[in-house]
PDB file of N, CA and C in Angstrom:
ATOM      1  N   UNK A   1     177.824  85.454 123.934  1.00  0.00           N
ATOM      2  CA  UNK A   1     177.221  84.484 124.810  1.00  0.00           C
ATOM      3  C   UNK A   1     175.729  84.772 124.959  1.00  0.00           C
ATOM      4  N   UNK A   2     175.542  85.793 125.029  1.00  0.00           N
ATOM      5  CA  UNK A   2     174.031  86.258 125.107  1.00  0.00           C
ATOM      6  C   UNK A   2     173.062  85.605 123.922  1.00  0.00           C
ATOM      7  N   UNK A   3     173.859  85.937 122.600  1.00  0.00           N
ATOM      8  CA  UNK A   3     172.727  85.122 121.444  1.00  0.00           C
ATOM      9  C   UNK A   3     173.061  83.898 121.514  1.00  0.00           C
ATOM     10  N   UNK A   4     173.897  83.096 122.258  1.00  0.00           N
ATOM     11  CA  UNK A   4     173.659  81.869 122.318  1.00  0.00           C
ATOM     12  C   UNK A   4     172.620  81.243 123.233  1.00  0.00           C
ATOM     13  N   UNK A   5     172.329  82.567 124.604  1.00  0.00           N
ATOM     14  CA  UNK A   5     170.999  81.856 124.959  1.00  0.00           C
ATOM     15  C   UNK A   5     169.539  82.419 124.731  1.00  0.00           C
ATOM     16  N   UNK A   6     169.576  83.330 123.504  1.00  0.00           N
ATOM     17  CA  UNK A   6     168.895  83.721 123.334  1.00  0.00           C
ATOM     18  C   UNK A   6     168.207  82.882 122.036  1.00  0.00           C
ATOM     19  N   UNK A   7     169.475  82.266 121.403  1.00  0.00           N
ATOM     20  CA  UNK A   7     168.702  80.841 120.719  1.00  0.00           C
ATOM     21  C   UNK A   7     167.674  79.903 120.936  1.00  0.00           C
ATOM     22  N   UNK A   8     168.178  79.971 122.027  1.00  0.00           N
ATOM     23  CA  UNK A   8     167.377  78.613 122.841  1.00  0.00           C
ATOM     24  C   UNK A   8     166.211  78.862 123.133  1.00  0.00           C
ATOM     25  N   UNK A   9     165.870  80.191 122.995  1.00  0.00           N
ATOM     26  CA  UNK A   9     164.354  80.650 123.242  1.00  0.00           C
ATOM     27  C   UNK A   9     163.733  81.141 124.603  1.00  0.00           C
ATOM     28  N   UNK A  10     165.447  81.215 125.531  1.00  0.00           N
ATOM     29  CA  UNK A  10     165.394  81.941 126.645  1.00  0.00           C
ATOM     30  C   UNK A  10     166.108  83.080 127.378  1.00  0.00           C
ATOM     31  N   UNK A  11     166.353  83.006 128.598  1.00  0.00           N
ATOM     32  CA  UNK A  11     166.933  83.295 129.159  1.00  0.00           C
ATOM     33  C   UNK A  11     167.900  81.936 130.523  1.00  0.00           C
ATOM     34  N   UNK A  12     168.585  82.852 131.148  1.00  0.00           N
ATOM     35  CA  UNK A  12     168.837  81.814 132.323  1.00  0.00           C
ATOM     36  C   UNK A  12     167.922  81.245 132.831  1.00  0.00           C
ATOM     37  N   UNK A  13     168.115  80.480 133.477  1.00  0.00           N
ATOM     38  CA  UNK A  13     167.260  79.288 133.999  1.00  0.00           C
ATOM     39  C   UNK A  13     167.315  80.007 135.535  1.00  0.00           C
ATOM     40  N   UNK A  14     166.059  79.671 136.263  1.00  0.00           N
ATOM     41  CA  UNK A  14     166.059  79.999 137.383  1.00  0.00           C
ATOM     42  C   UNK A  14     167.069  79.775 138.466  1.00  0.00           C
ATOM     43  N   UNK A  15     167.490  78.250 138.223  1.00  0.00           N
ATOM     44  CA  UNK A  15     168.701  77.379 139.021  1.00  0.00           C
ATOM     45  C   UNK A  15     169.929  77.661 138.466  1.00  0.00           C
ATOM     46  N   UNK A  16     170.127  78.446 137.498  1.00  0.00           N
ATOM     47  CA  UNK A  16     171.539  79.041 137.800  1.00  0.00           C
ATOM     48  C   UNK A  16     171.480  80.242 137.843  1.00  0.00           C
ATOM     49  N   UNK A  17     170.377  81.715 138.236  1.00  0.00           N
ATOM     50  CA  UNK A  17     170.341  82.550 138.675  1.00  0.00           C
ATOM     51  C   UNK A  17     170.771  82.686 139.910  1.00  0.00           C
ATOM     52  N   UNK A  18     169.989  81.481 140.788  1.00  0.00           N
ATOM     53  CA  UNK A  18     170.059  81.387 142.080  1.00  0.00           C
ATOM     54  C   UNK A  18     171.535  80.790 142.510  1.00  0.00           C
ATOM     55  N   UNK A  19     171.669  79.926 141.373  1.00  0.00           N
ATOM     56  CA  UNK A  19     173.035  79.556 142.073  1.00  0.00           C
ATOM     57  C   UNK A  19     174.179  80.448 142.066  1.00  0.00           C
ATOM     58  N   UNK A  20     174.171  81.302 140.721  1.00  0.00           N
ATOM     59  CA  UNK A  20     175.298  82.164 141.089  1.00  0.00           C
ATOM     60  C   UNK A  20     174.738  83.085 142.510  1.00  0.00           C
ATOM     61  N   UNK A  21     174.217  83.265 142.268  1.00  0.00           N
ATOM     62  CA  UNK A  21     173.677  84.490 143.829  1.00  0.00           C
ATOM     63  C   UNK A  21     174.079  84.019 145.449  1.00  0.00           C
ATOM     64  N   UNK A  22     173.667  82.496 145.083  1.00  0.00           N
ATOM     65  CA  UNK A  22     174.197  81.982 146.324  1.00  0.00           C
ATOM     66  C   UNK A  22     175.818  81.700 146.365  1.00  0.00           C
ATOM     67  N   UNK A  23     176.409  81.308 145.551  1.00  0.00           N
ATOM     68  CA  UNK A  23     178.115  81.781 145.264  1.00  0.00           C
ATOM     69  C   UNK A  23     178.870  82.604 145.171  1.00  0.00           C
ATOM     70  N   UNK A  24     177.963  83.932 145.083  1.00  0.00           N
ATOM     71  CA  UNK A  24     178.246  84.922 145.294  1.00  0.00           C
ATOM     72  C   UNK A  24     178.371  85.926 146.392  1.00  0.00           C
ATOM     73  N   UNK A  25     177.269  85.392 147.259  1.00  0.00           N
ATOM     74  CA  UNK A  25     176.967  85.812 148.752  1.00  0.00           C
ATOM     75  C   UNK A  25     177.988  84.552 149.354  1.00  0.00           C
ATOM     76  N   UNK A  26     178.319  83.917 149.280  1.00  0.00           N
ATOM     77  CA  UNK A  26     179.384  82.935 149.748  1.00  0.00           C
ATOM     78  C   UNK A  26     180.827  83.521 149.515  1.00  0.00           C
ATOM     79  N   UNK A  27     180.931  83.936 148.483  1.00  0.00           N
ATOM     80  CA  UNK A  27     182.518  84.373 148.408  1.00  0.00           C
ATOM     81  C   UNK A  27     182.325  85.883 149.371  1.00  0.00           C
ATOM     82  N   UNK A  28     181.223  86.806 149.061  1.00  0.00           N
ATOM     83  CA  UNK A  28     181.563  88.094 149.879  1.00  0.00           C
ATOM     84  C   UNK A  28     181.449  87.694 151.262  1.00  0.00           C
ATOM     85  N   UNK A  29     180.743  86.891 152.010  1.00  0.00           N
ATOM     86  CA  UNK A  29     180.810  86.678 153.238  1.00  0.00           C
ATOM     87  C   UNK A  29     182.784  86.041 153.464  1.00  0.00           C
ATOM     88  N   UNK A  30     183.008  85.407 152.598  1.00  0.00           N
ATOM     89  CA  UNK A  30     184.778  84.858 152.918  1.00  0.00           C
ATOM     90  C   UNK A  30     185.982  85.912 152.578  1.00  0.00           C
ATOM     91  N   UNK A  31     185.384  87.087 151.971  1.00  0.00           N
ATOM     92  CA  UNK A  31     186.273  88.060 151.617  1.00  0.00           C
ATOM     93  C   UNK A  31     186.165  89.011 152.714  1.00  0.00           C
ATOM     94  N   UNK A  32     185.187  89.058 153.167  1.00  0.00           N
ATOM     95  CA  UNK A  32     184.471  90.001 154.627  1.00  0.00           C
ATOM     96  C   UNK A  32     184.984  89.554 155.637  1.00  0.00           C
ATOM     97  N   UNK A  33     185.065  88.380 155.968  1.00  0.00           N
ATOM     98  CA  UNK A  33     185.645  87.261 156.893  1.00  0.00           C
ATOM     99  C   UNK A  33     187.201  87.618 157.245  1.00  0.00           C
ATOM    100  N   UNK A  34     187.798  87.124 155.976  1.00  0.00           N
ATOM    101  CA  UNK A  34     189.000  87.667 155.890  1.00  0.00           C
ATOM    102  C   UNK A  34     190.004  89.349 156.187  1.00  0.00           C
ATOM    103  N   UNK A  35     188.810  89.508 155.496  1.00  0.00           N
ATOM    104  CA  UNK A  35     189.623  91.250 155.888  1.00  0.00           C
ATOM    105  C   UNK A  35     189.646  91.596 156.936  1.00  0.00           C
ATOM    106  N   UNK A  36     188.808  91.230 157.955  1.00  0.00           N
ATOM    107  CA  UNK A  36     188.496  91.711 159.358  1.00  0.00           C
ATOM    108  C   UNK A  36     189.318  91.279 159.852  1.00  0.00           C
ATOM    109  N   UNK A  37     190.273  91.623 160.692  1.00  0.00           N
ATOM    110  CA  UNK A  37     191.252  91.317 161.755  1.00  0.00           C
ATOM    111  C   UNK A  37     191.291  92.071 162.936  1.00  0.00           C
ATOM    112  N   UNK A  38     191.314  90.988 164.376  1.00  0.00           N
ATOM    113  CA  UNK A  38     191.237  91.880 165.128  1.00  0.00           C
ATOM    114  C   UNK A  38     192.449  91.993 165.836  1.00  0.00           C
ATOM    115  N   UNK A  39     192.707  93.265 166.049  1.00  0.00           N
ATOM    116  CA  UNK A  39     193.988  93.727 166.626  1.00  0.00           C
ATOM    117  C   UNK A  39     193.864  94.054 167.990  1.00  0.00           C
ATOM    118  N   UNK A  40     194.659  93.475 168.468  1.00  0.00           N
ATOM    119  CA  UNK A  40     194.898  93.120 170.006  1.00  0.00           C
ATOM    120  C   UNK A  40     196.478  94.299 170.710  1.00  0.00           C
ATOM    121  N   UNK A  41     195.868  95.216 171.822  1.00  0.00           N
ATOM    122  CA  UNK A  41     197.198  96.005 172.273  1.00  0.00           C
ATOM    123  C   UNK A  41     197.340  95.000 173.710  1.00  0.00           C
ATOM    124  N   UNK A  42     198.321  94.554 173.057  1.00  0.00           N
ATOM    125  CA  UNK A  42     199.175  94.155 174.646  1.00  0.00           C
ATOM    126  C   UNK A  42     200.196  94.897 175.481  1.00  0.00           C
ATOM    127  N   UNK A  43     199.812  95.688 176.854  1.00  0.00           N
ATOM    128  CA  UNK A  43     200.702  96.476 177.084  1.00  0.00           C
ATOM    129  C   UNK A  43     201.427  95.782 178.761  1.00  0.00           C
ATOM    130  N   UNK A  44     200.564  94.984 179.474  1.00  0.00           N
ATOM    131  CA  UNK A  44     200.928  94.549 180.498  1.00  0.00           C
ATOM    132  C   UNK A  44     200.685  93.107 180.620  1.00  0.00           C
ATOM    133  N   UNK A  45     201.461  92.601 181.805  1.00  0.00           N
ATOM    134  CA  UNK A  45     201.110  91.137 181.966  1.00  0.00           C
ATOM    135  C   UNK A  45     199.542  90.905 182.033  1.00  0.00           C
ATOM    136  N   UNK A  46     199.269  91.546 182.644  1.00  0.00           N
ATOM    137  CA  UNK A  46     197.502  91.230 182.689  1.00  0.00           C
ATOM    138  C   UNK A  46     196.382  91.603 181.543  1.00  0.00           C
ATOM    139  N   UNK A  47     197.271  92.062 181.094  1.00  0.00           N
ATOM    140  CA  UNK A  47     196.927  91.669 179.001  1.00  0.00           C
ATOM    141  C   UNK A  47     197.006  91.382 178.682  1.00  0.00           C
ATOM    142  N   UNK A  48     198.571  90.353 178.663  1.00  0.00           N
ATOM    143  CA  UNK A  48     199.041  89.210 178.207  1.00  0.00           C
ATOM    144  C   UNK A  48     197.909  87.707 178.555  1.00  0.00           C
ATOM    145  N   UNK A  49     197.759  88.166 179.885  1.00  0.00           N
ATOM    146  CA  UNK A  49     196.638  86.476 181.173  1.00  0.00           C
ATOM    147  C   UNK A  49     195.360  86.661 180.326  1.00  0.00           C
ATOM    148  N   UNK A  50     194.681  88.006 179.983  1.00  0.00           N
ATOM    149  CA  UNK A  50     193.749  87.944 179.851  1.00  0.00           C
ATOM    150  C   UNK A  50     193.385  87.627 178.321  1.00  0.00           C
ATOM    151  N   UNK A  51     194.155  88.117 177.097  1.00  0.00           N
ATOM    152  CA  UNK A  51     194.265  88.034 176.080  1.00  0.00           C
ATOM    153  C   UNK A  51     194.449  86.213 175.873  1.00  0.00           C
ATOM    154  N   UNK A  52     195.193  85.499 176.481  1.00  0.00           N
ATOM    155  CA  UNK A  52     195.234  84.281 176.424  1.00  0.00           C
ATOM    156  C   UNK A  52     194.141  83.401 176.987  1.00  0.00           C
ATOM    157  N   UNK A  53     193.616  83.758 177.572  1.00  0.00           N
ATOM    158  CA  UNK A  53     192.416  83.197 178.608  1.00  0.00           C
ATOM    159  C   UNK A  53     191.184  83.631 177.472  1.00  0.00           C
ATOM    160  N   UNK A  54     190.746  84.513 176.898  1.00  0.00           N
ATOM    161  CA  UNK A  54     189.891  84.743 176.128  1.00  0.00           C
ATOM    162  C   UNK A  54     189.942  83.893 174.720  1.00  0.00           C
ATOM    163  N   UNK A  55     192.055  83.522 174.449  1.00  0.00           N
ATOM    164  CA  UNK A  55     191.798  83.205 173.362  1.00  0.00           C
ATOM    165  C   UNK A  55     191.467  81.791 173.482  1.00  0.00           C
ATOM    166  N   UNK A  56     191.549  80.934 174.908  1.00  0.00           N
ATOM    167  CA  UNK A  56     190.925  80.009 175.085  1.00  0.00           C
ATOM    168  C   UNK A  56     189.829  79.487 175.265  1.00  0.00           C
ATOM    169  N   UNK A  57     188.967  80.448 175.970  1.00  0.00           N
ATOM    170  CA  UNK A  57     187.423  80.247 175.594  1.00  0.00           C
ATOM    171  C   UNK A  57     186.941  80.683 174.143  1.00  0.00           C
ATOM    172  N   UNK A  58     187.805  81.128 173.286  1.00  0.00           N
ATOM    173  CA  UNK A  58     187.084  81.186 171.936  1.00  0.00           C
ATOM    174  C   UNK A  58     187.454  79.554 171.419  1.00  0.00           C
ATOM    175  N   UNK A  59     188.317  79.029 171.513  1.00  0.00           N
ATOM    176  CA  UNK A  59     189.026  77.873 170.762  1.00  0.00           C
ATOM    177  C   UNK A  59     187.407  77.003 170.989  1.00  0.00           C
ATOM    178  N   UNK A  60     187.626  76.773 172.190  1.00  0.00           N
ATOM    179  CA  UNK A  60     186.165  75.888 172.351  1.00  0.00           C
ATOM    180  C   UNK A  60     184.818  76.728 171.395  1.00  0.00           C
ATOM    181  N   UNK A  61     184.880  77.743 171.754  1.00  0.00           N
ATOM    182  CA  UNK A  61     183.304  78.253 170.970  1.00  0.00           C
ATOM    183  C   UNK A  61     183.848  78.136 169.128  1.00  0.00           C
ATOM    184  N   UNK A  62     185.046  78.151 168.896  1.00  0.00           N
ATOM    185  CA  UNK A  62     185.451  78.536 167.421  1.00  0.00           C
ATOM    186  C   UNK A  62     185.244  76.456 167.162  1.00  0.00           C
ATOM    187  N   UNK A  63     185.530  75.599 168.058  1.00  0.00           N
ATOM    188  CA  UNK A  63     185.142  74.432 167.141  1.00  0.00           C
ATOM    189  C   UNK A  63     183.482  73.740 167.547  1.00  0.00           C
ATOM    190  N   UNK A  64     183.053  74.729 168.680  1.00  0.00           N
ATOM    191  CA  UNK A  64     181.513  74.021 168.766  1.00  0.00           C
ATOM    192  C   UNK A  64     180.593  75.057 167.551  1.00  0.00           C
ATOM    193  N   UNK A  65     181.105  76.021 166.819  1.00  0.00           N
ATOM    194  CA  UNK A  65     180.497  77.058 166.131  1.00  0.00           C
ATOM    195  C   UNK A  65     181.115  75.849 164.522  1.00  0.00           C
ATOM    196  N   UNK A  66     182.130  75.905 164.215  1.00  0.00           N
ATOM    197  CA  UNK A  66     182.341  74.966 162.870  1.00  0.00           C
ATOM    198  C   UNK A  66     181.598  73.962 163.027  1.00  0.00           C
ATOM    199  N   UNK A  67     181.127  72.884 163.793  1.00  0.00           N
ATOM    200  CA  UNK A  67     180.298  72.007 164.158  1.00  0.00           C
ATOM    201  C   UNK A  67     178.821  72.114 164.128  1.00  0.00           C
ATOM    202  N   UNK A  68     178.642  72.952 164.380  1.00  0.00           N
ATOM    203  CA  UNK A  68     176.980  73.784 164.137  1.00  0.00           C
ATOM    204  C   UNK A  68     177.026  73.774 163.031  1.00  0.00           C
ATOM    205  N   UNK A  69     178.115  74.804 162.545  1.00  0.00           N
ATOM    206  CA  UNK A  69     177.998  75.155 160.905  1.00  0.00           C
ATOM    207  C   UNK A  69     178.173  73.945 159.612  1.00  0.00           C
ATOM    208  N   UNK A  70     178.967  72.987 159.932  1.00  0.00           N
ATOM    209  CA  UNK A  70     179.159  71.952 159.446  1.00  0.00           C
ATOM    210  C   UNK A  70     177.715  70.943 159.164  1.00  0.00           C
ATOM    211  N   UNK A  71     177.499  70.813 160.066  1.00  0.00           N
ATOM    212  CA  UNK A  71     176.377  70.060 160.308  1.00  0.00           C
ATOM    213  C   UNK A  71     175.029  70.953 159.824  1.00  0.00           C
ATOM    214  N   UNK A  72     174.823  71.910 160.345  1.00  0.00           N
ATOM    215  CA  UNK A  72     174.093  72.858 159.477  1.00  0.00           C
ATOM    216  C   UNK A  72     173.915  72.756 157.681  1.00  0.00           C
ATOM    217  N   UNK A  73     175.348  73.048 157.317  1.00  0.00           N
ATOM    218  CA  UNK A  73     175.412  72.621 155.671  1.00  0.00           C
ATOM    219  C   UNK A  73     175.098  71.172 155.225  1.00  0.00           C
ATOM    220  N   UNK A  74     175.420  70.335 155.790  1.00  0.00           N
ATOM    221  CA  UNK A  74     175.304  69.100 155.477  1.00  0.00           C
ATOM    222  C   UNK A  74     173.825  68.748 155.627  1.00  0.00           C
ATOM    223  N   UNK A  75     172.780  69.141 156.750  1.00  0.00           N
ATOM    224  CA  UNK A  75     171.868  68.645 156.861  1.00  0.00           C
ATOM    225  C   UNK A  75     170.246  69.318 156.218  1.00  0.00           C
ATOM    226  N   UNK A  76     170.475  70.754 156.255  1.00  0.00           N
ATOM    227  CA  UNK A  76     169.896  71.687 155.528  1.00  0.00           C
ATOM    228  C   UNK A  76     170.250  72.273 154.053  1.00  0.00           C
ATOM    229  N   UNK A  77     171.277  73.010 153.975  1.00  0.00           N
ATOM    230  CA  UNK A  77     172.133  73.326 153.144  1.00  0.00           C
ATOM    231  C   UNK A  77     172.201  72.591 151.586  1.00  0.00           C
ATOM    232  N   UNK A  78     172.866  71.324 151.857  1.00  0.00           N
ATOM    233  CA  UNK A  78     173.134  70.670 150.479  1.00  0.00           C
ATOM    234  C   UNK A  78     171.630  69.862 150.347  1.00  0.00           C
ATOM    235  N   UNK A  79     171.237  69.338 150.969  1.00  0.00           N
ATOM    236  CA  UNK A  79     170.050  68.523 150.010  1.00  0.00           C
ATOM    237  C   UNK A  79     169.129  69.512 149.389  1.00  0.00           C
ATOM    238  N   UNK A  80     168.718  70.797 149.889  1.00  0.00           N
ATOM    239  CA  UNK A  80     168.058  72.010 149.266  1.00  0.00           C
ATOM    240  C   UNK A  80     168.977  72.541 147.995  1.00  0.00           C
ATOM    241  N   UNK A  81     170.200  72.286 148.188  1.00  0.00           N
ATOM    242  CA  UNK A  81     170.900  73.160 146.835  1.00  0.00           C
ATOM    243  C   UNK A  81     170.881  71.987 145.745  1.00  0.00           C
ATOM    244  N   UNK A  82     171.186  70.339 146.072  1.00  0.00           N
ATOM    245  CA  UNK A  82     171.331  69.565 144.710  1.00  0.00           C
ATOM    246  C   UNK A  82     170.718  69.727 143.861  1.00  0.00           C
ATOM    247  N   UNK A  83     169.218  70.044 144.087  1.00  0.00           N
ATOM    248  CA  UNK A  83     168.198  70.133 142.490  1.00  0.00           C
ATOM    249  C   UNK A  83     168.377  71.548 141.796  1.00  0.00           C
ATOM    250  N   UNK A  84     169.043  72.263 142.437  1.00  0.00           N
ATOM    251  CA  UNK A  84     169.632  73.662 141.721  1.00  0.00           C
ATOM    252  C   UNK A  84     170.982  73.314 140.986  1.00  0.00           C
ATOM    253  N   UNK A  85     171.977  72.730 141.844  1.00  0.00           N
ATOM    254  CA  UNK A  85     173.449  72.256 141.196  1.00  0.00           C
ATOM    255  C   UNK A  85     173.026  71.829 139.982  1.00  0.00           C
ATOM    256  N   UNK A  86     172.187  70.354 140.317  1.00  0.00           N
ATOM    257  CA  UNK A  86     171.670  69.639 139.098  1.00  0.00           C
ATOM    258  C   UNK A  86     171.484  70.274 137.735  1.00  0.00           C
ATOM    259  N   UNK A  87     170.471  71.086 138.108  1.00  0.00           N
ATOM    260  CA  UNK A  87     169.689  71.862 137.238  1.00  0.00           C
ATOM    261  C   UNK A  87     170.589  72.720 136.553  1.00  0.00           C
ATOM    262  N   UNK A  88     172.096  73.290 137.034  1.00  0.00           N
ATOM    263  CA  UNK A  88     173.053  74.202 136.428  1.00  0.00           C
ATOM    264  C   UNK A  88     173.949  73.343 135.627  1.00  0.00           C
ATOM    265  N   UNK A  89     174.132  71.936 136.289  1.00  0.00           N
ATOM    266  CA  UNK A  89     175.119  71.090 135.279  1.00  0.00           C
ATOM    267  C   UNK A  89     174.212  70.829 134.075  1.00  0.00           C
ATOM    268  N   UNK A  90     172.393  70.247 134.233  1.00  0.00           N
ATOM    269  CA  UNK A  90     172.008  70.184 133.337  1.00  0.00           C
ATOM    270  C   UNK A  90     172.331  71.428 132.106  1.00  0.00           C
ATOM    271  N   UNK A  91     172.022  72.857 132.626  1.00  0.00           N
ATOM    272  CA  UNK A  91     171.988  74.114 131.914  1.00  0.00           C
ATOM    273  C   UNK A  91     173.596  73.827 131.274  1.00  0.00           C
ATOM    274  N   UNK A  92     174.603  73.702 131.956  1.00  0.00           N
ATOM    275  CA  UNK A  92     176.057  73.579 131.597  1.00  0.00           C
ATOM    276  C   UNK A  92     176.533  72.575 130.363  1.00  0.00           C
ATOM    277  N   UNK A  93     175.810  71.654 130.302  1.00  0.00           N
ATOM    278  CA  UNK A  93     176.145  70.385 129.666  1.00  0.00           C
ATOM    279  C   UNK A  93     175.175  70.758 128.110  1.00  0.00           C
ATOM    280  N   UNK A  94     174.513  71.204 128.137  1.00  0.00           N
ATOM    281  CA  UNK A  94     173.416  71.751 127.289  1.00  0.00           C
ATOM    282  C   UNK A  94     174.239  72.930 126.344  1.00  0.00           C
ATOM    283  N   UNK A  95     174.924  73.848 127.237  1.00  0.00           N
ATOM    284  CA  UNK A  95     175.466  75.289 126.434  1.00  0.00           C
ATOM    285  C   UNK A  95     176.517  74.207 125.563  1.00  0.00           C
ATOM    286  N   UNK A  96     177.691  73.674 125.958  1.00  0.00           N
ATOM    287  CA  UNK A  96     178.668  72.206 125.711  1.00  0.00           C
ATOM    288  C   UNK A  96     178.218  72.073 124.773  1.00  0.00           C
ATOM    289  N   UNK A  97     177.472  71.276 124.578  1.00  0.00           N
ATOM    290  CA  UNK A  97     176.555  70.241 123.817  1.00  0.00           C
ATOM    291  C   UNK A  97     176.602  71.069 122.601  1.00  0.00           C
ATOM    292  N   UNK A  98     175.895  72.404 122.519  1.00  0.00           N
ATOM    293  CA  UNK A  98     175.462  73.475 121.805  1.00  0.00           C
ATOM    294  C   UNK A  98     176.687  73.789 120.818  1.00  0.00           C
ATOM    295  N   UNK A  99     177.796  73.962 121.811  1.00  0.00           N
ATOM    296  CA  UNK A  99     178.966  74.791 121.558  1.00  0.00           C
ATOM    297  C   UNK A  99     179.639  73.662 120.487  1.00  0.00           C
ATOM    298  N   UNK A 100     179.934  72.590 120.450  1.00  0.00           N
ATOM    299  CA  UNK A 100     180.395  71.439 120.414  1.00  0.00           C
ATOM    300  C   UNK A 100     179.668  71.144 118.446  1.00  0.00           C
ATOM    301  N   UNK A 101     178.298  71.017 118.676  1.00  0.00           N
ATOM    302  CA  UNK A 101     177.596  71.152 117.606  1.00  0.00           C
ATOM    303  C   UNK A 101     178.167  72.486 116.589  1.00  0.00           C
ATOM    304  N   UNK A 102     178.191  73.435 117.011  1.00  0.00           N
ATOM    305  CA  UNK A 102     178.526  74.402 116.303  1.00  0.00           C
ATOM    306  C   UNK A 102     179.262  74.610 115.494  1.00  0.00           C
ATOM    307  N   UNK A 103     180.716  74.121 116.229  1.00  0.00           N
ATOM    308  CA  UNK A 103     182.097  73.819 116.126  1.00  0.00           C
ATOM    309  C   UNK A 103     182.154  72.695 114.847  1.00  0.00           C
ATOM    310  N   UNK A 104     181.672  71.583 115.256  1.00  0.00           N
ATOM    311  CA  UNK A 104     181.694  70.355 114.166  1.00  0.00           C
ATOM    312  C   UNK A 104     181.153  70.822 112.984  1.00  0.00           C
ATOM    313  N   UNK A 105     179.902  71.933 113.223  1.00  0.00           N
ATOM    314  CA  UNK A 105     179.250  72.194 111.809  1.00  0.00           C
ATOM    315  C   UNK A 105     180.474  73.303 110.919  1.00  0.00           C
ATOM    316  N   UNK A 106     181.051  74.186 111.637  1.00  0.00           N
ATOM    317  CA  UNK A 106     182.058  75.010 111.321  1.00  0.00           C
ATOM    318  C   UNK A 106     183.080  74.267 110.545  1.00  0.00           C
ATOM    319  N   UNK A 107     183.743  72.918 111.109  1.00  0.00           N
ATOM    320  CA  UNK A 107     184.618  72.424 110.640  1.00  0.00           C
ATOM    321  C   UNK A 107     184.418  71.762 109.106  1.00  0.00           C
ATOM    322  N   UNK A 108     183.115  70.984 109.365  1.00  0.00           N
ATOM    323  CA  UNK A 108     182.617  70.274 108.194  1.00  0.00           C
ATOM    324  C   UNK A 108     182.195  71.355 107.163  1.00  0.00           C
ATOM    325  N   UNK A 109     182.121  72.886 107.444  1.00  0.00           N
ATOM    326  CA  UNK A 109     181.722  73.546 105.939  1.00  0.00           C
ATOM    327  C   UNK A 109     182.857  74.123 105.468  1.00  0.00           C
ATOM    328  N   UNK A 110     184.162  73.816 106.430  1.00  0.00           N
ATOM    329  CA  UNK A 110     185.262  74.151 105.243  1.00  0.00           C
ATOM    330  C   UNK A 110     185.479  73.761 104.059  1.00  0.00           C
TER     331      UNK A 110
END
C-alpha cells in the first residue's frame, strides 16, 4: 500500500491524516467511556433514598448534557469536518480508481 501512494508522488493527504486522528480520539474517548463503571455500595435504606435521588438528578443533567453535545456536533462539529470527509472520499475514490486501473491492465495482459 505504501508504493501505491508513493506513486502518486506523495504521501497522505492532510484530510485524511486528520481524519483518522480525529476517529481515533473518538473511538478512545468511547472505549474510556465504557470501561469506567461506577460501582455503587448499598448497605442501608438511606443508601438506597440517596443513591436513587442522585440517580435522578443525573437523568436530567445526563439528557440536558446529550443536548449540549448533540447540538454542539451538529452546529460546530460537522460543517468544520465536511471539507476533510470530502477531501478523504475524494483521496478514497482516487486509491479505487487506481486499484481498478491496475486490475483491468493485469487482466488484459494475460
Amino acid at each position: 500500500m505504501q508504493d501505491q501512494m508513493t506513486d502518486q508522488g506523495g504521501n497522505l493527504s492532510t484530510g485524511m491524516i486528520i481524519g483518522t486522528a480525529v476517529a481515533a480520539g473518538v473511538i478512545a474517548f468511547l472505549v474510556r467511556r465504557a470501561r469506567h463503571a461506577d460501582e455503587v455500595r448499598i448497605e442501608s435504606a438511606s443508601d438506597v433514598a440517596a443513591f436513587a435521588w442522585e440517580k435522578a438528578k443525573e437523568a436530567d443533567l445526563k439528557g440536558r448534557t446529550a443536548s449540549v453535545t448533540r447540538e454542539f456536533i451538529m452546529e460546530r462539529l460537522l460543517p468544520e469536518m465536511k471539507p476533510i470527509l470530502l477531501e478523504v472520499l475524494d483521496d478514497v475514490e482516487g486509491y479505487v480508481d487506481q486499484a481498478f486501473r491496475r486490475t483491468e491492465k493485469a487482466i488484459k495482459g494475460f
